[in-house]
C-alpha atoms as a PDB file:
ATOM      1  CA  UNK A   1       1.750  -2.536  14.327  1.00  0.00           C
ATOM      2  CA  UNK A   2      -0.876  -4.282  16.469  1.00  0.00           C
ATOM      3  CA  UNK A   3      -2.480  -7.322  14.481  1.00  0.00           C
ATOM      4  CA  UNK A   4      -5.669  -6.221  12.701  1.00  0.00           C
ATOM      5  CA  UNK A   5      -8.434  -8.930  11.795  1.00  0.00           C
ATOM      6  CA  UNK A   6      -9.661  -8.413   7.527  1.00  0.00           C
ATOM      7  CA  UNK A   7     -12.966  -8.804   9.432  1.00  0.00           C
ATOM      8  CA  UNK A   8     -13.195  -5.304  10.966  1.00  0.00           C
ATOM      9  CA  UNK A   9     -11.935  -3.241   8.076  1.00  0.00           C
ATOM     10  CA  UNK A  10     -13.031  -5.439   5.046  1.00  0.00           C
ATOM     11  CA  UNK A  11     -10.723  -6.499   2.690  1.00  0.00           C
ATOM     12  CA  UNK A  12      -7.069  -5.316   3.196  1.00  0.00           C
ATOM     13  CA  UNK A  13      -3.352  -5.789   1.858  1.00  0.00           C
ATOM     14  CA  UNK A  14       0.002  -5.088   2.845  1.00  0.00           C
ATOM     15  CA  UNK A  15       1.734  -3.032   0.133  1.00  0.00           C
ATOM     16  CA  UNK A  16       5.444  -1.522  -0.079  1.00  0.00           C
ATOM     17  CA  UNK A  17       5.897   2.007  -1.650  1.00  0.00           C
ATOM     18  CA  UNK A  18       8.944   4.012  -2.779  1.00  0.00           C
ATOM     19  CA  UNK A  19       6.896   6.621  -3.877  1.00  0.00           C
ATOM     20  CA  UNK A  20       5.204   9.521  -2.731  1.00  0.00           C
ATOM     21  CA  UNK A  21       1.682   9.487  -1.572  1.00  0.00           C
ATOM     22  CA  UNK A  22       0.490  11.983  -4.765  1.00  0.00           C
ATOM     23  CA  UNK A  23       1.932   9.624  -6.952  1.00  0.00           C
ATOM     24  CA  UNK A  24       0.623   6.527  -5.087  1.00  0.00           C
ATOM     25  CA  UNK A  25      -2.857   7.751  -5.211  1.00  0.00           C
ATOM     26  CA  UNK A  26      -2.907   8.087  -9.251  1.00  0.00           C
ATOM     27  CA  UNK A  27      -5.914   7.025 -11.168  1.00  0.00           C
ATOM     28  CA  UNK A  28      -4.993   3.681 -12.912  1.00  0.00           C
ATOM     29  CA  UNK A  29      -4.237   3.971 -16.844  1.00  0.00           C
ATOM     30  CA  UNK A  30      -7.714   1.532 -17.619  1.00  0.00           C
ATOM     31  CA  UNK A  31      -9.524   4.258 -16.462  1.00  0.00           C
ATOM     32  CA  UNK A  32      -9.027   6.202 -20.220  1.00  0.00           C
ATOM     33  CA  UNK A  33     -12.492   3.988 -21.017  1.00  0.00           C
ATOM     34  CA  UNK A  34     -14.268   6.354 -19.214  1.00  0.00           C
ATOM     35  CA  UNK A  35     -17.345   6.383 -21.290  1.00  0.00           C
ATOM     36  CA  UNK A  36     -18.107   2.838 -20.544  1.00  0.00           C
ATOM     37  CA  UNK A  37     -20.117   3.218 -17.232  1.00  0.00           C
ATOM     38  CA  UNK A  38     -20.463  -0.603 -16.761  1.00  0.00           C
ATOM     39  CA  UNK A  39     -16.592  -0.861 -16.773  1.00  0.00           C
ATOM     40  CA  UNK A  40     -16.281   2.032 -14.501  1.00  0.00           C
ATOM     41  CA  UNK A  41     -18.587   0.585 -11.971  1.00  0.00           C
ATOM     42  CA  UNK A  42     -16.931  -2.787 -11.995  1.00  0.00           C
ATOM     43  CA  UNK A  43     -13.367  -1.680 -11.903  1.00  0.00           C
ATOM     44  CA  UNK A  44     -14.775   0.915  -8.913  1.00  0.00           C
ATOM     45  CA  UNK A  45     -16.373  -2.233  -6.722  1.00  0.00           C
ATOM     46  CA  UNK A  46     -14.042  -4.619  -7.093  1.00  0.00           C
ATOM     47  CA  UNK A  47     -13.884  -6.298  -4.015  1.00  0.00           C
ATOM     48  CA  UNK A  48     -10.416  -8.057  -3.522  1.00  0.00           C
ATOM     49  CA  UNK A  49      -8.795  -4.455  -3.914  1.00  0.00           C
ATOM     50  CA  UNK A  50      -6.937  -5.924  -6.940  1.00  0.00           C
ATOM     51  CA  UNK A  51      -7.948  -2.948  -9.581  1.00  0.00           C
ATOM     52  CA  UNK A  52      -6.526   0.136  -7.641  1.00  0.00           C
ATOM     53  CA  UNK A  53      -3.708  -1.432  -5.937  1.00  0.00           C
ATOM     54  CA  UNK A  54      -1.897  -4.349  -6.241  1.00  0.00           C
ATOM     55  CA  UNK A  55      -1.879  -3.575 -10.473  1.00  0.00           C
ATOM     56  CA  UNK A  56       1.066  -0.970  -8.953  1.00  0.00           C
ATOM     57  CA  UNK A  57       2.938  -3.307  -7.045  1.00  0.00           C
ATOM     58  CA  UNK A  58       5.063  -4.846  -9.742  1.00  0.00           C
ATOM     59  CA  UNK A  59       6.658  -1.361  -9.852  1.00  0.00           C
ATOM     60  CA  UNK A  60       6.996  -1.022  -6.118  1.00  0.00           C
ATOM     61  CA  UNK A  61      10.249  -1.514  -4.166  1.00  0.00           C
ATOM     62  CA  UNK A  62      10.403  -2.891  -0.749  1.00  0.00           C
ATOM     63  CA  UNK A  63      11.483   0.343   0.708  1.00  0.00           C
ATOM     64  CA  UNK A  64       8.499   2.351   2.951  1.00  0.00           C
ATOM     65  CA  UNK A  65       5.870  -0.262   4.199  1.00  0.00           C
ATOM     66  CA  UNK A  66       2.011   0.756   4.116  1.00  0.00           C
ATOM     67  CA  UNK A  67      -1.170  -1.037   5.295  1.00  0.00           C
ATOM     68  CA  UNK A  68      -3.995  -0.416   3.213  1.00  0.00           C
ATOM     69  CA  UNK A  69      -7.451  -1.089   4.174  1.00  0.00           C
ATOM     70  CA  UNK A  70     -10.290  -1.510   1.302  1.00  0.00           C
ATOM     71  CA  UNK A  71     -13.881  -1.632   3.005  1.00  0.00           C
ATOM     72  CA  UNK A  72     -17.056  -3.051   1.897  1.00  0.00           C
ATOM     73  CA  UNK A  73     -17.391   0.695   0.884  1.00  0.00           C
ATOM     74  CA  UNK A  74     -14.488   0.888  -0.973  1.00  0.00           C
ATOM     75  CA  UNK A  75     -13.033   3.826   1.519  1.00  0.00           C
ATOM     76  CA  UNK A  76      -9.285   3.508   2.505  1.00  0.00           C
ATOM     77  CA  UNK A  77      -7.235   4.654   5.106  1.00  0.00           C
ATOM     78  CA  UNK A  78      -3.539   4.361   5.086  1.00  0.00           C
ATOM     79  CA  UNK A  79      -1.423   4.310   8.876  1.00  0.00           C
ATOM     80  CA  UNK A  80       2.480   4.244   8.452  1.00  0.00           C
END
């Protein structure tokens, strides 16, 4: 994979998955406190990528390697 600077995509993070991309995609168990908008937004715009993603890793194996990329706008794109 050709070097990528953090600078062009935002704020990114290597990740490993041994799990399928349905599964990887899951909404994160914190968001049951749905009625608190102010949580909601914060969790959402978190900029370090910390909320969505790297909460999973601990359950990760080091088996399919993915590059995640987490914008300024908090869109992602995924290249194997």
């Amino acid at each position: 994979m050709p070097p990528i600077s953090p600078s062009e995509t935002g704020h990114w993070a290597y990740l490993t998955l041994n799990t399928s991309r349905k599964n990887f995609f899951k909404k994160p168990k914190v968001r049951k406190f749905r009625k608190s908008i102010q949580h909601e937004h914060t969790a959402r715009h978190q900029q370090p990528g910390q909320y969505m993603f790297f909460q999973q890793c601990n359950a990760m194996s080091a088996v399919n390697k993915a590059i995640m990329y987490i914008s300024n706008e908090t869109t992602t794109k995924i290249s194997f």
